[in-house]
N, C-alpha and C. Protein backbone atom coordinates (compact mmCIF):
# COMPACT_ATOMS: atom_id res chain seq x y z
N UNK A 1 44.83 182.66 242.15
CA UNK A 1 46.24 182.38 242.32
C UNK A 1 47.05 183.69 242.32
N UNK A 2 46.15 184.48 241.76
CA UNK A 2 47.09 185.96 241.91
C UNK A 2 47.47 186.59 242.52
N UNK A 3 46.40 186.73 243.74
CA UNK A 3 46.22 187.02 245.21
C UNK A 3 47.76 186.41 245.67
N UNK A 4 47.48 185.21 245.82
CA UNK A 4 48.57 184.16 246.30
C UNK A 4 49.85 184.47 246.08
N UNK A 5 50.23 184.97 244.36
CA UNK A 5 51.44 185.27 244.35
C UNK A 5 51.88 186.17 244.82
N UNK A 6 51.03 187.59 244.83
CA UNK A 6 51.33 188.83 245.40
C UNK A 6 51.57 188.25 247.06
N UNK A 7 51.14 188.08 247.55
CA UNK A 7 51.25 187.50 248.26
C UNK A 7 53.15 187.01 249.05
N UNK A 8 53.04 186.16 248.15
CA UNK A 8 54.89 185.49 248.38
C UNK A 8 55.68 186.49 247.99
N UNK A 9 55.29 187.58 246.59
CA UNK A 9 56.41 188.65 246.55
C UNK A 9 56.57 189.45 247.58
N UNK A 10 55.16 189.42 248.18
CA UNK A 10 55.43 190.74 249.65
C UNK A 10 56.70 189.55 250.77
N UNK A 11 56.19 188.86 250.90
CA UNK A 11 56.97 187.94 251.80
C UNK A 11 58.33 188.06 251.75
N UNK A 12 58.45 187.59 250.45
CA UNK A 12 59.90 187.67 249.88
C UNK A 12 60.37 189.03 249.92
N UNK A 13 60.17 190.35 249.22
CA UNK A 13 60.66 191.40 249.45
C UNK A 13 60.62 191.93 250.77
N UNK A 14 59.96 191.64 251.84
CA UNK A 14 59.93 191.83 253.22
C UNK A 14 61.09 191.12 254.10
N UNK A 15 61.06 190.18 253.69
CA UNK A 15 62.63 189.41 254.32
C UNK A 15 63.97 189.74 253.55
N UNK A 16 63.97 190.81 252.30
CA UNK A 16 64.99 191.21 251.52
C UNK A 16 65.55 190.61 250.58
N UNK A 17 64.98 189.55 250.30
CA UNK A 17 65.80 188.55 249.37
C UNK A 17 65.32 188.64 247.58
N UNK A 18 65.62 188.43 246.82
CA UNK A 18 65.89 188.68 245.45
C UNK A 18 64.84 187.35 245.14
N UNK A 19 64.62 187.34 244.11
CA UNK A 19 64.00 186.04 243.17
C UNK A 19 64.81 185.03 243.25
N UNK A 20 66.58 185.55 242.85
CA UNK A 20 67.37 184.34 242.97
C UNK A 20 67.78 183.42 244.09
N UNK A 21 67.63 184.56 245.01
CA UNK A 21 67.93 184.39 246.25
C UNK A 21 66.95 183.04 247.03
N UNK A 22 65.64 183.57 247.22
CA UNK A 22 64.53 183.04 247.40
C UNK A 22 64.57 181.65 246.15
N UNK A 23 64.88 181.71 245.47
CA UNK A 23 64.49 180.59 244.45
C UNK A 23 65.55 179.63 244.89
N UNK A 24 67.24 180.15 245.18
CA UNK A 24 67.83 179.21 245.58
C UNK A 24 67.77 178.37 247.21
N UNK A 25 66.64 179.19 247.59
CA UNK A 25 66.67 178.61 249.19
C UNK A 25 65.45 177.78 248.97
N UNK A 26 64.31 177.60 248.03
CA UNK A 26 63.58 176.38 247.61
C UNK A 26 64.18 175.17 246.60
N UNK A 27 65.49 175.29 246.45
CA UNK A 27 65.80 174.86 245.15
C UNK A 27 64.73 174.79 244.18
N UNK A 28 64.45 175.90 244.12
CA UNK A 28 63.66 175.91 242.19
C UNK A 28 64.62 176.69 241.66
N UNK A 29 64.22 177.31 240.55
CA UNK A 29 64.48 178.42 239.60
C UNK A 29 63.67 179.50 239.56
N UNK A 30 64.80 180.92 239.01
CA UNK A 30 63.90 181.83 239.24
C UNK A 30 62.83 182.50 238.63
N UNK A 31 62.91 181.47 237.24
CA UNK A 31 61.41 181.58 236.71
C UNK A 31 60.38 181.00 237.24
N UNK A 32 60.69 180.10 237.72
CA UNK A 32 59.29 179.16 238.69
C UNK A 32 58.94 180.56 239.71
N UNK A 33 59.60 181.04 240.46
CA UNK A 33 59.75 181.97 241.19
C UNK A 33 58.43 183.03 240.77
N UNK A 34 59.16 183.45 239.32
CA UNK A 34 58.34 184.46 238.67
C UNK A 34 57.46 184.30 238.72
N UNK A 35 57.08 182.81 238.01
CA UNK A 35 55.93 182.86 237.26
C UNK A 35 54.65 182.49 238.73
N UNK A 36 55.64 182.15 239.76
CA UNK A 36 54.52 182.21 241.26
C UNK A 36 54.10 183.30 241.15
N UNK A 37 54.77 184.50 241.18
CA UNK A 37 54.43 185.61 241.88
C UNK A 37 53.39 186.69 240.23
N UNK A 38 53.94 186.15 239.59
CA UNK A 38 52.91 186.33 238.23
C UNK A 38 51.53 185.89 238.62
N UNK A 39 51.51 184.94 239.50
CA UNK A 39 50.10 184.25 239.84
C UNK A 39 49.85 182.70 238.35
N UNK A 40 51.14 182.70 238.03
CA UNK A 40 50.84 181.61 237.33
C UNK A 40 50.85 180.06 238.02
N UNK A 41 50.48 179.37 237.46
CA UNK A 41 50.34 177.79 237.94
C UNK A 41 51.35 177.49 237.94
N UNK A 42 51.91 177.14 239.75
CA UNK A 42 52.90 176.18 239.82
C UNK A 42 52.61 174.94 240.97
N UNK A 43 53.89 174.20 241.29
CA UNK A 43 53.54 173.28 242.76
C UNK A 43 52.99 174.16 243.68
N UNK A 44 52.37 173.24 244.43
CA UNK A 44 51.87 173.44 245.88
C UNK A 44 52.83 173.27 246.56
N UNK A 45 53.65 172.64 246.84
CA UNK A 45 54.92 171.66 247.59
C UNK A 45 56.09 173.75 246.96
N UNK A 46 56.28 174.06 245.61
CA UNK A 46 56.84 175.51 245.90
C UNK A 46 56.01 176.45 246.55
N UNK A 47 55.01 176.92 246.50
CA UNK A 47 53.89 177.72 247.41
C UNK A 47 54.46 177.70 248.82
N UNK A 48 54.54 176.73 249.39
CA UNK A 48 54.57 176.17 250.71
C UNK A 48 55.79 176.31 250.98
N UNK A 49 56.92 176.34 250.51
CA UNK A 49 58.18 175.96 250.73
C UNK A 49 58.53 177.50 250.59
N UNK A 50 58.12 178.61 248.98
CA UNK A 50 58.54 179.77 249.00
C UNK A 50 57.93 180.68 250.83
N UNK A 51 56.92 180.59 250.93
CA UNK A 51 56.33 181.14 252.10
C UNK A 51 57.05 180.68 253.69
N UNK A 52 57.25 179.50 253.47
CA UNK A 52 57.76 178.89 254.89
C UNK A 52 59.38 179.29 255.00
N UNK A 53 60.14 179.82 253.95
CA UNK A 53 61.59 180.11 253.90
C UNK A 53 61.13 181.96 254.39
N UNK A 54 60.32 182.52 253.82
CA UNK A 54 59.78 183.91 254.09
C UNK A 54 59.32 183.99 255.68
N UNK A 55 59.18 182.92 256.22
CA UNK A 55 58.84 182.68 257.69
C UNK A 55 56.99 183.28 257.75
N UNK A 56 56.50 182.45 256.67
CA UNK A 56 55.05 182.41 256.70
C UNK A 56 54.61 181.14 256.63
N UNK A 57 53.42 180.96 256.83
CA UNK A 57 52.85 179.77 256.39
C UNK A 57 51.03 180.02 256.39
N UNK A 58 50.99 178.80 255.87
CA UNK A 58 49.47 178.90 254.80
C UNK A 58 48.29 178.34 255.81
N UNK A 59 47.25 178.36 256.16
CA UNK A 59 46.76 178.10 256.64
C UNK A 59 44.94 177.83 256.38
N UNK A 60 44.32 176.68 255.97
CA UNK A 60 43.03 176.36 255.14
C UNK A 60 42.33 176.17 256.71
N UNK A 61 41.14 176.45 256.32
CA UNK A 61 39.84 176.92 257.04
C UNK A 61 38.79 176.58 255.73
N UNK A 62 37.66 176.28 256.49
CA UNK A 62 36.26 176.13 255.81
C UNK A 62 35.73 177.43 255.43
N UNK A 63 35.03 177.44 254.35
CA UNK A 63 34.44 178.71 253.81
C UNK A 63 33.57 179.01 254.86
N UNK A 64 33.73 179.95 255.40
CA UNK A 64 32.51 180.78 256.05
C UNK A 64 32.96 180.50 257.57
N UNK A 65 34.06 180.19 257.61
CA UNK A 65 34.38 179.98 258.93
C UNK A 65 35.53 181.39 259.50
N UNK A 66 35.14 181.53 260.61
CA UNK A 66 35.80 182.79 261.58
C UNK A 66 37.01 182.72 262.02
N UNK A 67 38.48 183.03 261.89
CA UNK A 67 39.73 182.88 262.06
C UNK A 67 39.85 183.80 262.88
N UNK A 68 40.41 183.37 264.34
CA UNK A 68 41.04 184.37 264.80
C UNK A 68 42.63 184.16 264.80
N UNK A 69 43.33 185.16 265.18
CA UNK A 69 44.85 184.80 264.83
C UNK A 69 45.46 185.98 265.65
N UNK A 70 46.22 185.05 266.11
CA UNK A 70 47.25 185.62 267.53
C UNK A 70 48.73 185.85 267.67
């Protein structure tokens, strides 16, 4: 999950926006926020929502399977 959070902080600091900022465009809070990017346990439904406001999104594949991406 740690991966993951680092992850949304790059996102988030790449589109410029603050914790609060970003937290108020998922309606969470900006400890939920934190504690994402801490890599702590939160929703899936925030994961998805912090990344898709960052203009990313998530994308599952089978282990051992070859992604190309365009």
């Amino acid at each position: 999950m740690r991966s993951l959070g680092v992850a949304v902080r790059d996102a988030r600091e790449t589109r410029g926006l603050t914790q609060d900022e970003l937290a108020d465009l998922i309606s969470s809070s900006r400890p939920t926020l934190s504690r994402l990017e801490r890599g702590a346990s939160v929703s899936a439904e925030t994961v998805l929502e912090a990344l898709a406001r960052c203009g990313y999104e998530m994308v599952v594949v089978p282990r051992g399977s070859q992604v190309t991406v365009s």
